[in-house]
Protein backbone atom coordinates (compact mmCIF):
# COMPACT_ATOMS: atom_id res chain seq x y z
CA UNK A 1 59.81 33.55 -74.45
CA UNK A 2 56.14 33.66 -73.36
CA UNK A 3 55.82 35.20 -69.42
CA UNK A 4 55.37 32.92 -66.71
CA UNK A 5 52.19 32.65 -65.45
CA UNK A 6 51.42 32.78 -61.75
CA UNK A 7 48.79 31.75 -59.73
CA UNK A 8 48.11 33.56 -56.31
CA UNK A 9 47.31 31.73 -53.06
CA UNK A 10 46.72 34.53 -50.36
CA UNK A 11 45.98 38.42 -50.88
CA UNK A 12 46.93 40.07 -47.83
CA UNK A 13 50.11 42.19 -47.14
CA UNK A 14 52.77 39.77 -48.22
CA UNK A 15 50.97 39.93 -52.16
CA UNK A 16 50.12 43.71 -51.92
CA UNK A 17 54.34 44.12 -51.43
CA UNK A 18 54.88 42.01 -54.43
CA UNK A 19 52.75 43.54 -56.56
CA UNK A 20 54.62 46.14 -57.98
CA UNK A 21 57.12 43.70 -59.40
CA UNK A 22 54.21 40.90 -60.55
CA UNK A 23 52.88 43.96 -62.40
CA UNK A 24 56.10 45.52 -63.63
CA UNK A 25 58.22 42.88 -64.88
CA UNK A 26 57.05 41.43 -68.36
CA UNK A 27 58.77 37.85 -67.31
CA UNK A 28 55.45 36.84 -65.34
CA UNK A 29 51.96 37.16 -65.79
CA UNK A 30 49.35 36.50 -63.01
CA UNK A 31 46.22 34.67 -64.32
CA UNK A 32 44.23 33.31 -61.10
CA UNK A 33 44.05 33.94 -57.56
CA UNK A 34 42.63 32.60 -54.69
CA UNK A 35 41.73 34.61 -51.00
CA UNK A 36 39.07 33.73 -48.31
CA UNK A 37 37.89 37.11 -48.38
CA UNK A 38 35.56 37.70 -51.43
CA UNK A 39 36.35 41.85 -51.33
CA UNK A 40 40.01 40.83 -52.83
CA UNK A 41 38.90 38.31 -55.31
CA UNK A 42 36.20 40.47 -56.44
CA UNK A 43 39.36 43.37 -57.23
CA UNK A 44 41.95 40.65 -58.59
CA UNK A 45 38.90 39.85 -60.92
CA UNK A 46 38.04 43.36 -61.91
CA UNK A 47 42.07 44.23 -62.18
CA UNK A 48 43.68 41.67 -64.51
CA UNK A 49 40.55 39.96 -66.19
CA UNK A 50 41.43 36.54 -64.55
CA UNK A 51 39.79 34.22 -63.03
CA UNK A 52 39.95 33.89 -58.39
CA UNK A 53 39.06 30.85 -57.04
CA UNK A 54 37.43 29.58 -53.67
CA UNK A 55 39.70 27.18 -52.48
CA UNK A 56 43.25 26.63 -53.12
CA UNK A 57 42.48 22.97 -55.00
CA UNK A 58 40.91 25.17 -57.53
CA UNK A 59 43.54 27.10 -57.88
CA UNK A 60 46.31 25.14 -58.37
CA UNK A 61 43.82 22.15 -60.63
CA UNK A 62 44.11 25.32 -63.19
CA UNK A 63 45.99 24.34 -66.35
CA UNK A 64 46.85 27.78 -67.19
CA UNK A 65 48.76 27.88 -63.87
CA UNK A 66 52.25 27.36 -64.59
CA UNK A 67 53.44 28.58 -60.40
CA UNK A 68 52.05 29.15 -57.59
CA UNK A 69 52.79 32.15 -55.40
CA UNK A 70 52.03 30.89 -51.91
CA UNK A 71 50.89 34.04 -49.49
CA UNK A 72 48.82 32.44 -47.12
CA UNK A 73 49.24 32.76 -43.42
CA UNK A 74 52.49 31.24 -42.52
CA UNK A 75 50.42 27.83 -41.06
CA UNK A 76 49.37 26.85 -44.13
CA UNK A 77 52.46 27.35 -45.98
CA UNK A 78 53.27 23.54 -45.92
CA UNK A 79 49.77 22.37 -46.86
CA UNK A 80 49.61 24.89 -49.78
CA UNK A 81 53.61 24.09 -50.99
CA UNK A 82 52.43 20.26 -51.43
CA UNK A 83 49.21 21.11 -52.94
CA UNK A 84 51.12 23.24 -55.42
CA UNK A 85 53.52 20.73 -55.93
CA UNK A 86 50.91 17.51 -56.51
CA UNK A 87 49.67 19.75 -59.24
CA UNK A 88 52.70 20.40 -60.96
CA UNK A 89 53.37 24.07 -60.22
CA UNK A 90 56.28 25.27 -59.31
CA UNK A 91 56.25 26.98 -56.28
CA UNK A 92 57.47 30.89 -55.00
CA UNK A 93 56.72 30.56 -50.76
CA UNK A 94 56.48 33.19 -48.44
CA UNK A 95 58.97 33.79 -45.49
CA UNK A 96 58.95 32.02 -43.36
CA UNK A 97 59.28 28.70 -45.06
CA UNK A 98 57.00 26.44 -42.22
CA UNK A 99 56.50 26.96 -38.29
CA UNK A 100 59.17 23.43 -37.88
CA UNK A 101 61.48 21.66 -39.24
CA UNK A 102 59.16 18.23 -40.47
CA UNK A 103 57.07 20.70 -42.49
CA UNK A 104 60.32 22.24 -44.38
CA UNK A 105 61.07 18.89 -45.25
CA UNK A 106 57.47 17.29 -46.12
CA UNK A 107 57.73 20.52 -48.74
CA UNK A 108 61.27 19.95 -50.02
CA UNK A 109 60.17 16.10 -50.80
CA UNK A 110 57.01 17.31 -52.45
CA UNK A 111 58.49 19.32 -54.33
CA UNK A 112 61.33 16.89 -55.70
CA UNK A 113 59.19 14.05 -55.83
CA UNK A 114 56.86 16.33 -58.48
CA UNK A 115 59.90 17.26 -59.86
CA UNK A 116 58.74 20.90 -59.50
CA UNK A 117 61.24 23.89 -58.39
CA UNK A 118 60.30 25.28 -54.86
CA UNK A 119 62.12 29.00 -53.88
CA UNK A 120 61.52 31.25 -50.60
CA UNK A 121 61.10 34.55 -50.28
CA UNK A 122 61.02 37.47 -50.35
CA UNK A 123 63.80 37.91 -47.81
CA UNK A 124 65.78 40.90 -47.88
CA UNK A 125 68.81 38.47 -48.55
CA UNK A 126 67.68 38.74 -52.31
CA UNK A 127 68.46 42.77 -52.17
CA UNK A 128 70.68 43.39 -54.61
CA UNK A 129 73.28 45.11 -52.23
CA UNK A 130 73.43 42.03 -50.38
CA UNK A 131 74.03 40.13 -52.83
CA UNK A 132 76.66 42.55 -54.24
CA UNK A 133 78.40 42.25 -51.05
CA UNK A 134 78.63 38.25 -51.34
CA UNK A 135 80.47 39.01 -54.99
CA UNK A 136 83.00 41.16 -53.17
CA UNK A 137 83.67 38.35 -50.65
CA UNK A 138 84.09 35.69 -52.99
CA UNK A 139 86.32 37.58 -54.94
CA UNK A 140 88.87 37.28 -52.38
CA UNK A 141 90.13 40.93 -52.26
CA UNK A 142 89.02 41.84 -48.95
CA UNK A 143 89.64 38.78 -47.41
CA UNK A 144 88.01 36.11 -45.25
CA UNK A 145 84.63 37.37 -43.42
CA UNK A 146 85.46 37.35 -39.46
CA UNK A 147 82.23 39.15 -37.91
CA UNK A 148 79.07 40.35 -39.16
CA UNK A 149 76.86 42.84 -37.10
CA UNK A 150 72.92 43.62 -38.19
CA UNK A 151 70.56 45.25 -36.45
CA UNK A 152 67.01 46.76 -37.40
CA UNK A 153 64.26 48.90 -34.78
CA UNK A 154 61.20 48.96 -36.50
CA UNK A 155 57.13 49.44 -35.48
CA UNK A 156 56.59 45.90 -36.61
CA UNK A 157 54.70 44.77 -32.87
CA UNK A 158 52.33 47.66 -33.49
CA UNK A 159 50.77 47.03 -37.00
CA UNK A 160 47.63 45.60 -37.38
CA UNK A 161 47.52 41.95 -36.32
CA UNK A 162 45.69 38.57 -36.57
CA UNK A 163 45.19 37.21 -33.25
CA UNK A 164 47.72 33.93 -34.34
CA UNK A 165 50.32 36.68 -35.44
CA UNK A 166 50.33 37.26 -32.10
CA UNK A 167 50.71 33.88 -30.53
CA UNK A 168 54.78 31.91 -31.00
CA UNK A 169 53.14 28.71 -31.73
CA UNK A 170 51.26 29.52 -34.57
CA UNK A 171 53.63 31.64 -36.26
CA UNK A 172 53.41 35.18 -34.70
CA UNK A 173 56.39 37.40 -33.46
CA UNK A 174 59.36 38.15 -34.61
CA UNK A 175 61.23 35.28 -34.62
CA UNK A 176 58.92 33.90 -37.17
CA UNK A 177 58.43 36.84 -39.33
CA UNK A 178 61.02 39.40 -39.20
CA UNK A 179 64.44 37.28 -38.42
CA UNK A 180 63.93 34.94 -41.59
CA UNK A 181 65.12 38.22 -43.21
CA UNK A 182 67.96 38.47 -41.09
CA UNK A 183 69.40 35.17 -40.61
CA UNK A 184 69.05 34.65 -44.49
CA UNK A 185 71.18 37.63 -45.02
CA UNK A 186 73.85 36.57 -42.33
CA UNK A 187 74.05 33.24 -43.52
CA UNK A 188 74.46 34.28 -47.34
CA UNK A 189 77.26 36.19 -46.12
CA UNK A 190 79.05 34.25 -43.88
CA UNK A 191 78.93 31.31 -45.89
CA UNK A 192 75.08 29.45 -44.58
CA UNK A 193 76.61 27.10 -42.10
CA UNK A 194 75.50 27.95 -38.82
CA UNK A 195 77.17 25.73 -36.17
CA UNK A 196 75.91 27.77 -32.96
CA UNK A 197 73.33 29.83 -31.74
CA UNK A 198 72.38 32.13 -28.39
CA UNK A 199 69.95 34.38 -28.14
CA UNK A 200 68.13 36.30 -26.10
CA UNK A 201 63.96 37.46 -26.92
CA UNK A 202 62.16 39.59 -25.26
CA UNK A 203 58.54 40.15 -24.53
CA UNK A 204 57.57 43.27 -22.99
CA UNK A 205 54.27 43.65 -23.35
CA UNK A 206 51.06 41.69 -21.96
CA UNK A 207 48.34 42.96 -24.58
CA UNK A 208 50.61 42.23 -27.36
CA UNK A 209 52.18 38.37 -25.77
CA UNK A 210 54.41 37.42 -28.26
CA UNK A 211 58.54 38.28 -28.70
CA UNK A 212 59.19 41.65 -29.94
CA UNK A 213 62.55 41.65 -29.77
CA UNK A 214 65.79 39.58 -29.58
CA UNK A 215 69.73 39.67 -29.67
CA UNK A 216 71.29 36.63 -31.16
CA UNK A 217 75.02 35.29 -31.69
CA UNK A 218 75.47 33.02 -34.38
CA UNK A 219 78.95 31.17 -34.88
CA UNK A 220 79.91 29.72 -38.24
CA UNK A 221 82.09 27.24 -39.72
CA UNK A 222 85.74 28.39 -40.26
CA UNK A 223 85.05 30.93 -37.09
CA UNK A 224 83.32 33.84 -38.32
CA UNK A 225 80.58 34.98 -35.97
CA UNK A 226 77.79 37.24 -36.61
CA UNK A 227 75.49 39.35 -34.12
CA UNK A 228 71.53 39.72 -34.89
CA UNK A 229 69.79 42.51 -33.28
CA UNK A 230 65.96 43.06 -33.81
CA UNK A 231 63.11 45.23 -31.86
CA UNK A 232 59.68 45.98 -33.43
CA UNK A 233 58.84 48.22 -30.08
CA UNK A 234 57.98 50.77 -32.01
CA UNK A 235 60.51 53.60 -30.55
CA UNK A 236 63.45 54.14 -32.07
CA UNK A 237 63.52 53.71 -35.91
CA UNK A 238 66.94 52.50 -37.31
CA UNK A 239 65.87 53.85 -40.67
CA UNK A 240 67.30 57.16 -39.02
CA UNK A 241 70.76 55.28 -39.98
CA UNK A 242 69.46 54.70 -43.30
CA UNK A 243 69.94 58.33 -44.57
CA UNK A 244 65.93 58.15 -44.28
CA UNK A 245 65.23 55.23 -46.90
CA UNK A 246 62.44 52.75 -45.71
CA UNK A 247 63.11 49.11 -45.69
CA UNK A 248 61.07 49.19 -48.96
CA UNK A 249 63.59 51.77 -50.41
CA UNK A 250 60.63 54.36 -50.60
CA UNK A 251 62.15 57.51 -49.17
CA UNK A 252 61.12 57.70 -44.78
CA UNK A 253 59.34 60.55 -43.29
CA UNK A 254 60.82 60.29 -40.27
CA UNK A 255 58.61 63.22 -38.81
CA UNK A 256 55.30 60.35 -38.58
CA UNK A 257 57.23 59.03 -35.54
CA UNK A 258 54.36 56.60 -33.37
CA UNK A 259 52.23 56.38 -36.14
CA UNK A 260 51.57 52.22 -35.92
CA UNK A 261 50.85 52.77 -31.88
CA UNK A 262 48.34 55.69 -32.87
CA UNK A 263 46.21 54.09 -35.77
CA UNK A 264 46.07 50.95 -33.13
CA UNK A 265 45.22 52.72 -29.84
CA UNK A 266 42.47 54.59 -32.12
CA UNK A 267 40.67 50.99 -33.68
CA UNK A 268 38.17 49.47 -31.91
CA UNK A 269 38.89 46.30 -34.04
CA UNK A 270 42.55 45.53 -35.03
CA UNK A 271 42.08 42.90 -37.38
CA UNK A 272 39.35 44.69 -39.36
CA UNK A 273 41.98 47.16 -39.36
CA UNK A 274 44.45 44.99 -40.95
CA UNK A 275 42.01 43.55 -43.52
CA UNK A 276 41.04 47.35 -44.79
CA UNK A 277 44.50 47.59 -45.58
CA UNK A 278 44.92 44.59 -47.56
CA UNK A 279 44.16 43.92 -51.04
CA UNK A 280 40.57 44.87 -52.32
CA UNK A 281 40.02 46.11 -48.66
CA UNK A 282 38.39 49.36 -47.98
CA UNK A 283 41.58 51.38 -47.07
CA UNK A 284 43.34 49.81 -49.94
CA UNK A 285 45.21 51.93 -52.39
CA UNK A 286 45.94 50.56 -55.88
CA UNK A 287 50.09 50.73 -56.12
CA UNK A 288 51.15 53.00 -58.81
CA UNK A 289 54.44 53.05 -61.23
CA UNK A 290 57.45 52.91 -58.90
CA UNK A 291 58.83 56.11 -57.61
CA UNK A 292 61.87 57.20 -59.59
CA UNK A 293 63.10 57.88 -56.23
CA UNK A 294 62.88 54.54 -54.90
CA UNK A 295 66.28 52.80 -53.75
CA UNK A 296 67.18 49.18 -52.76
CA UNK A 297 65.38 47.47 -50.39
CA UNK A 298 67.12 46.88 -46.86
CA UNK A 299 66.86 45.35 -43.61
CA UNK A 300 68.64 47.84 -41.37
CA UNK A 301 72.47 48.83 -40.90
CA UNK A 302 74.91 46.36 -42.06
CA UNK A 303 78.74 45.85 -41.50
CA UNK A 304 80.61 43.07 -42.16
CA UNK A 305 84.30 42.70 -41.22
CA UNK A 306 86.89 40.98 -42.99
CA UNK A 307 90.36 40.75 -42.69
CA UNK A 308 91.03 43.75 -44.76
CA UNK A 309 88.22 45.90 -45.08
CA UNK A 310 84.71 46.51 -43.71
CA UNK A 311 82.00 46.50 -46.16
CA UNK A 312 78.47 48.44 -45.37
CA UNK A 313 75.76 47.43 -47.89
CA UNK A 314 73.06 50.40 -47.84
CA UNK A 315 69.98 51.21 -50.43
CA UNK A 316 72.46 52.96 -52.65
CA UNK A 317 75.41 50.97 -52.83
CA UNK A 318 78.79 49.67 -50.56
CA UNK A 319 80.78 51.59 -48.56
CA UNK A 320 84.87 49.97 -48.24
CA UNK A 321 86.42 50.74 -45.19
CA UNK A 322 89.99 49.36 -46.42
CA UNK A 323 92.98 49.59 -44.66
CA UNK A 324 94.23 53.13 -46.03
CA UNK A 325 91.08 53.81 -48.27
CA UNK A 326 87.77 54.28 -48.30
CA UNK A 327 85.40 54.37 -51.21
CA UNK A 328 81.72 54.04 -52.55
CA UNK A 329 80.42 51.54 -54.93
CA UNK A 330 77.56 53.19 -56.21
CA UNK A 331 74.55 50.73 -57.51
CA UNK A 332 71.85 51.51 -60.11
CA UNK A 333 68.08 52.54 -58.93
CA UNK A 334 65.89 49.41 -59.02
CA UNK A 335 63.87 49.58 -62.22
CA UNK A 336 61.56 47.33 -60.21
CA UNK A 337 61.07 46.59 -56.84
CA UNK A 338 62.32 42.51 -56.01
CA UNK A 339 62.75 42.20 -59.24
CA UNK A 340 65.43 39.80 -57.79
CA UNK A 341 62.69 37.49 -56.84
CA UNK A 342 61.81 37.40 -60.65
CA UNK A 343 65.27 36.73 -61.81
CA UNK A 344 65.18 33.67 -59.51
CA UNK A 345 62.05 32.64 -59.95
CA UNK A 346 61.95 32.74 -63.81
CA UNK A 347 65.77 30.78 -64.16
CA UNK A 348 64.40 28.35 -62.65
CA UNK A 349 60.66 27.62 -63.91
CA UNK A 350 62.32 28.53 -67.76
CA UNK A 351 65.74 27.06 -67.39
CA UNK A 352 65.35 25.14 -65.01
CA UNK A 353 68.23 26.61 -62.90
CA UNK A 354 68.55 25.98 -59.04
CA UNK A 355 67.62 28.61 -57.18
CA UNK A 356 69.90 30.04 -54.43
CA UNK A 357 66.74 30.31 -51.92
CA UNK A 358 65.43 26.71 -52.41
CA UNK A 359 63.62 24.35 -49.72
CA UNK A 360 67.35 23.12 -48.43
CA UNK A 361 68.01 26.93 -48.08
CA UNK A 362 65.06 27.72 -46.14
CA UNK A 363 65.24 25.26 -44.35
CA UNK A 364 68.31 26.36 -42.35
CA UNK A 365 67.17 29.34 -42.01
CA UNK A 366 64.30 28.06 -40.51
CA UNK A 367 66.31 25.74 -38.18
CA UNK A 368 68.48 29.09 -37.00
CA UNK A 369 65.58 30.79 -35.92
CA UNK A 370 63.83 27.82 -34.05
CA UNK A 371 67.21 27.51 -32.92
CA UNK A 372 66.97 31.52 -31.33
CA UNK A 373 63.66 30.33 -29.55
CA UNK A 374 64.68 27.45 -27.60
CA UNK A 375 68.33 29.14 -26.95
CA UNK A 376 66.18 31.76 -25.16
CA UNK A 377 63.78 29.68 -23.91
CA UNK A 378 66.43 26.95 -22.17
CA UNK A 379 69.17 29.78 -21.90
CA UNK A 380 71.46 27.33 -23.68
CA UNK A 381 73.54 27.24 -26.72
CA UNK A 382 71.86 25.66 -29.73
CA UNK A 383 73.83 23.56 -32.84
CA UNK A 384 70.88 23.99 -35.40
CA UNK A 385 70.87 21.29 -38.07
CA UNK A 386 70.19 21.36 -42.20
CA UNK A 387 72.64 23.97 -42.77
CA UNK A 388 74.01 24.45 -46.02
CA UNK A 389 75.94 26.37 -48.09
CA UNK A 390 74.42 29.46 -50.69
CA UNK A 391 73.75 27.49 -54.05
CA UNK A 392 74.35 23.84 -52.21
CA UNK A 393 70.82 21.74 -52.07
């Protein structure tokens, strides 16, 4: 079967992370790009002989553009989904799906109404040990899931920034970014329908005037309850609970503690800074093979408790905490990284099998974490619509 061949919108850090696997995996084949910045469509050029475009309508008017890989800043998501989708292509989106909830569903319709397959991600709720934990659940063994508990500290606040990734409204903080992954992975394993929400953000600091952190409870149908926990202050690392395995699975140096505050406090221009780093940019560094060493991805310490064990996905495997036993389930090294994505993504376009992370999908997702930002903001318990269950459009 021939690969599937993918057309890039958007060349920043969200494609330079899922590179690797567009490279790697022999199921897809990327054959035109487009970027505002000529510097990366000048190096997509030189490094896969394909054509990169000026505009997205280029792009996706392509006929040897099968899907579109939409990495454009998360405010043009929606315009760039229905573009895709009045073409023909099928569509792989960035988290998060859209900034609200009439976006989300101007894409889903698009998308249907083209009759072209839309999926989300990557979110960390496509790691493999996550969804190896779901299989455990379903199989009944362990029980019904009563409480789920996630938490991640990263340096997120303190990498190099676009003044809108900075600003709520227009798609900055963490809300936006960085709990898509972790409300996708609580509500994959607590069944996806979220009936309640309170949270908590914080935003502790003036120069950077967005939420860096927040603590949410989510309640689901049939009374399991989950807690999400997020900081990207930049102090303590929760990788250090990791056994030192970044949230890329690329083994953590732990020694370069305060490394994202010290590149920052030393550039006079922070989002030159950022666009050196990105594809074709002056600081960038062509990815290599994968690391043999590299492990699953992950989105921070894990536990969820059922009525007869706890189960702890990690970037090796899944510790059982059973009643009288505990034991490892040891998972293979990833060949590739996300090569879950692919899986998806390819079932789909070729077989034209629904996709767990479709529009509907994201959509909740999306409606939890606008949910998060008005619990905070009203200090008020939210009931966030769209919800559904994994694999239920």
């Amino acid at each position: 079967m021939p690969p599937l061949r993918i057309g890039v919108v958007g060349m920043g850090r969200a494609f330079t992370l899922m590179l690797p696997t567009f490279v790697h995996d022999s199921r897809v084949k990327l054959v035109a790009a487009t970027d505002p910045i000529s510097a990366a469509r000048q190096q997509f050029e030189a490094d896969f002989n394909a054509p990169a475009y000026d505009s997205v309508e280029a792009l996706c008017a392509d006929p040897a553009v099968e899907a579109v890989y939409v990495a454009s800043p998360h405010q043009f998501h929606a315009d760039h989904v229905c573009m895709a989708a009045a073409h023909g292509k099928h569509v792989l989106v960035e988290k998060p799906m859209a900034l609200t909830l009439a976006e989300c569903t101007r894409m889903i319709d698009a998308c249907q109404s083209a009759s072209v397959h839309l999926i989300v991600g990557h979110s960390h709720s496509f790691n493999t040990p996550v969804g190896r934990a779901r299989e455990l659940i379903d199989s009944g063994v362990y029980g019904a899931v009563r409480m789920i508990t996630a938490l991640n500290f990263t340096d997120f606040l303190y990498r190099p920034r676009r003044p809108e990734e900075l600003l709520t409204a227009a798609g900055g903080g963490v809300i936006h970014s960085q709990a898509a992954h972790q409300i996708d992975i609580l509500r994959l394993l607590g069944g996806g329908l979220v009936r309640s929400v309170r949270a908590h953000t914080g935003a502790w600091d003036a120069a950077r005037p967005t939420e860096g952190a927040y603590s949410a409870l989510l309640g689901f149908e049939g009374g399991a309850f989950a807690t999400a926990v997020y900081s990207g202050y930049g102090h303590f690392d929760s990788d250090d609970w990791m056994n030192s395995v970044g949230e890329l699975g690329q083994p953590k140096n732990l020694d370069d503690y305060g490394s994202a505050r010290q590149r920052l406090a030393t550039s006079q221009d922070e989002t030159a800074l950022k666009a050196a780093r990105n594809y074709g940019g002056s600081a960038y560094t062509p990815s290599a093979s994968p690391p043999s060493s590299l492990a699953h991805q992950h989105f921070g310490p894990l536990i969820i408790s059922c009525e007869k064990a706890d189960l702890q996905p990690s970037a090796t495997g899944i510790t059982i905490y059973a009643d009288c036993q505990k034991s490892f389930l040891a998972l293979p090294a990833p060949v590739i990284p996300r090569i879950e994505v692919i899986d998806e993504l390819f079932a789909a376009a070729r077989h034209d099998q629904p996709p767990v992370h479709s529009g509907s999908w994201a959509r909740a997702t999306t409606a939890v974490g606008l949910a998060m930002l008005e619990s905070a903001r009203t200090q008020t318990e939210q009931q966030p619509g769209y919800q559904v269950k994994p694999g239920q459009s």
